[in-house]
Every structure is written in structure tokens, then in C-alpha cells.
C-alpha atoms as a PDB file:
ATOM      1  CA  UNK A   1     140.845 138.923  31.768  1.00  0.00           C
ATOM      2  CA  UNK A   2     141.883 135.091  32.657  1.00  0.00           C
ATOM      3  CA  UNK A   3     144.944 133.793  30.794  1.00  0.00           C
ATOM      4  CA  UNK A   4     143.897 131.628  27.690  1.00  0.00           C
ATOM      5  CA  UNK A   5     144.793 128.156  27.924  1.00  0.00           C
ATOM      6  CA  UNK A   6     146.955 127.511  25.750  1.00  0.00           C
ATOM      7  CA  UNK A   7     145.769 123.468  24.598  1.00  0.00           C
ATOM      8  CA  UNK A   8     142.813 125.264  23.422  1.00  0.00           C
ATOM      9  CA  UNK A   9     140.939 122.993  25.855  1.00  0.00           C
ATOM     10  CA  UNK A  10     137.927 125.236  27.185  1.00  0.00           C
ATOM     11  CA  UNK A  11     136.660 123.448  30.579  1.00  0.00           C
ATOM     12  CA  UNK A  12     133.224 125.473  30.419  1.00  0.00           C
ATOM     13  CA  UNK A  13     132.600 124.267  27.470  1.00  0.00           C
ATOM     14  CA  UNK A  14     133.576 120.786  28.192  1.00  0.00           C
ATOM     15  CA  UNK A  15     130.914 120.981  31.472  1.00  0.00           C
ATOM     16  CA  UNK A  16     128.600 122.019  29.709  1.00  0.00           C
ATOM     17  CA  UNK A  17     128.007 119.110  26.972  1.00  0.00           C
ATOM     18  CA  UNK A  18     128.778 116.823  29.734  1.00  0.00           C
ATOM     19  CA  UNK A  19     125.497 117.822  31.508  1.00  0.00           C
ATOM     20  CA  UNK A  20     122.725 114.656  31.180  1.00  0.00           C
ATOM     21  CA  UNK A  21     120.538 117.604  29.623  1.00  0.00           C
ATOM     22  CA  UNK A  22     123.131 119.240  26.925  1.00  0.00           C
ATOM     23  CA  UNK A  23     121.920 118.746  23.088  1.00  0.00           C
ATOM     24  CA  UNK A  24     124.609 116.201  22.607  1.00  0.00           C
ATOM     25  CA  UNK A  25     123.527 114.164  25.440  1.00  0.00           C
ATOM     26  CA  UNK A  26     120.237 114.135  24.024  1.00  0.00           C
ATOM     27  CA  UNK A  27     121.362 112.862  20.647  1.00  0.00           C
ATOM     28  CA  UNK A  28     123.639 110.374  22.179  1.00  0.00           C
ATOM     29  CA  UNK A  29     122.816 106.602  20.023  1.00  0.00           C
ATOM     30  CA  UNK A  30     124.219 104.826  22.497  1.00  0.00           C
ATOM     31  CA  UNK A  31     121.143 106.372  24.902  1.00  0.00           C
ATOM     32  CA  UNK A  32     118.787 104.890  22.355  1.00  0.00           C
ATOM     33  CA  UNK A  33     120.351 101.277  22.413  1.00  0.00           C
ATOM     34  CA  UNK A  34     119.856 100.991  25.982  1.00  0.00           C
ATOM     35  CA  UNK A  35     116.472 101.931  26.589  1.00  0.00           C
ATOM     36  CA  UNK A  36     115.320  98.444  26.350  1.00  0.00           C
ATOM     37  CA  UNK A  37     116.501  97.910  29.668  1.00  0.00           C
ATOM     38  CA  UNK A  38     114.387 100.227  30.870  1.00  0.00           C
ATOM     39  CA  UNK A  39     110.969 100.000  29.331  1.00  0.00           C
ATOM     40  CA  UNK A  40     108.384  97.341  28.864  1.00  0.00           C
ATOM     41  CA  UNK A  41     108.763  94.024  30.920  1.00  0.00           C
ATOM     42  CA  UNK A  42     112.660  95.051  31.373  1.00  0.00           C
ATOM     43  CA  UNK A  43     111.463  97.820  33.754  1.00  0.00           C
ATOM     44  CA  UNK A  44     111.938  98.262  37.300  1.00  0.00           C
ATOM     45  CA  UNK A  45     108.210  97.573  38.465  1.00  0.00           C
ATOM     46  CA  UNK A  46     107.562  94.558  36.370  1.00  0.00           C
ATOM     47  CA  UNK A  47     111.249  93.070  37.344  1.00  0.00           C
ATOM     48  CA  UNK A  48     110.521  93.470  40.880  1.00  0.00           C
ATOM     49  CA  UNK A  49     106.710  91.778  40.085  1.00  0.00           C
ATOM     50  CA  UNK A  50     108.480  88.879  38.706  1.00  0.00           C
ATOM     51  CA  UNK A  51     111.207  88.471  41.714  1.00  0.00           C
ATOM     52  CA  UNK A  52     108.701  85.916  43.800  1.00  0.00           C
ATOM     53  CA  UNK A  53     106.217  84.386  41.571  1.00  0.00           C
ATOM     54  CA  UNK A  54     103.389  83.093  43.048  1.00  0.00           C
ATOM     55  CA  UNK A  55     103.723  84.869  45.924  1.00  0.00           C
ATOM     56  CA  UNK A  56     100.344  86.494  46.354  1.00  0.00           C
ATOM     57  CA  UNK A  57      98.278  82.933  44.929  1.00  0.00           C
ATOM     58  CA  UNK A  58     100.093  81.645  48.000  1.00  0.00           C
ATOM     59  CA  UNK A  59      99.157  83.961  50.401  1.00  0.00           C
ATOM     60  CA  UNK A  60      95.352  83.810  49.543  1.00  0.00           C
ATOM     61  CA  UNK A  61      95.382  80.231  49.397  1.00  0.00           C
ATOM     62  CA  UNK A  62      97.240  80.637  53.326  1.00  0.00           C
ATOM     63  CA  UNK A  63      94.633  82.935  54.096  1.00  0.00           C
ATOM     64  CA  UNK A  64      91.608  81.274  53.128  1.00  0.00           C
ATOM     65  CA  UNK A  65      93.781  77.968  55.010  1.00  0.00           C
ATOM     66  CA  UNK A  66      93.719  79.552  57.921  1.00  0.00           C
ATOM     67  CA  UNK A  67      90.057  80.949  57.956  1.00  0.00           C
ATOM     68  CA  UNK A  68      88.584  77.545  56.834  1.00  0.00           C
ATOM     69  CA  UNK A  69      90.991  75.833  59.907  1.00  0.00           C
ATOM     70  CA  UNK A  70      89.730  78.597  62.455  1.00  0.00           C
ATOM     71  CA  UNK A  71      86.032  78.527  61.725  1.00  0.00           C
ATOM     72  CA  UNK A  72      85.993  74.515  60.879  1.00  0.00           C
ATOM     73  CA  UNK A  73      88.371  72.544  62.195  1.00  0.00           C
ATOM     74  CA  UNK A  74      87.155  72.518  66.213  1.00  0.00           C
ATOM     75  CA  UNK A  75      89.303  70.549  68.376  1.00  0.00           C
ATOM     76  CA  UNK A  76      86.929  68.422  70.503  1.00  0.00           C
ATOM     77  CA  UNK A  77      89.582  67.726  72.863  1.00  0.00           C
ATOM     78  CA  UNK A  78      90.121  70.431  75.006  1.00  0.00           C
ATOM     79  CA  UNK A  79      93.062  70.334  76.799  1.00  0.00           C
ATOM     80  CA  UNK A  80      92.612  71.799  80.616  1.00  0.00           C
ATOM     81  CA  UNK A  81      93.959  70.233  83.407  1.00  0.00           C
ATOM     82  CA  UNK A  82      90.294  69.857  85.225  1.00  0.00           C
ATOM     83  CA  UNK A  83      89.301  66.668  83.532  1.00  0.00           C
ATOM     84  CA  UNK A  84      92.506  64.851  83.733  1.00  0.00           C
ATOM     85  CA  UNK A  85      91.440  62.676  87.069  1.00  0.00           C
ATOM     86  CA  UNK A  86      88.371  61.389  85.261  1.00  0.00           C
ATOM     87  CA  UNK A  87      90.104  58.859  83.296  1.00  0.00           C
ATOM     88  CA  UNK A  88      89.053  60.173  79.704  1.00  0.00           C
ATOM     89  CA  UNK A  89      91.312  61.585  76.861  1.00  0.00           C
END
């Protein structure tokens, strides 16, 4: 049988209601306190969400930019080197 200690201090004991899943972890009021921070808009996916805003009205008004440019906007001046002599621009 292990010598006692003699503070009285039991380390198993002390492990064990350290553990995040012990009974006094669960009743911890400091636990309760913070779970703002963690819940509603204070949580990680709606933080994140709120990092660029406007982001994705942007990037459909680039998109549809670029489709109306590509399908609309025709360059009538084509630029090849075979009508250069001609003496038009």
C-alpha cells in the first residue's frame, strides 16, 4: 500500500474535478457568465459572416459587370496588325 501523503492533498482526487466533464465543472457560474460569447450573434459563424460585409453584394454585382461587359460591350476596333497600312484606326 502507497505511503499516505501526509498534507492530506489527494492528487486523484484533485484530477478528477479538474476534468472539463467532473460535476463541479458542470456547476461552475463562472461557465454560465461566459456563454454569451459563444451563442447568438457572438458566435463563431455569425462573427466570421460579419468580418467582410458586403462582400458577396459585391461579387454579384462584379459578376453580372463582367457578363453584361462580355456579351455587350463589343470593341469595334479590332486590333490586328493586317489593317494597319490602310490608313484607318
Amino acid at each position: 500500500m502507497p505511503a499516505r501523503n501526509p498534507t492530506g492533498f489527494d492528487l486523484a482526487q484533485y484530477k478528477a474535478a479538474a476534468s472539463p466533464s467532473s460535476v463541479w465543472a458542470k456547476r461552475d457560474p463562472w461557465a454560465r457568465n461566459e456563454t454569451w460569447r459563444y451563442t447568438g450573434p457572438f458566435s463563431r459563424a455569425k462573427r466570421f459572416r460579419g468580418l467582410f460585409p458586403g462582400f458577396g453584394i459585391a461579387s454579384v454585382a462584379f459578376a453580372a459587370y463582367c457578363t453584361y461587359e462580355h456579351f455587350f460591350l463589343k470593341d469595334d476596333h479590332h486590333h490586328s496588325d493586317a489593317h494597319h497600312g490602310d490608313g484607318h484606326h
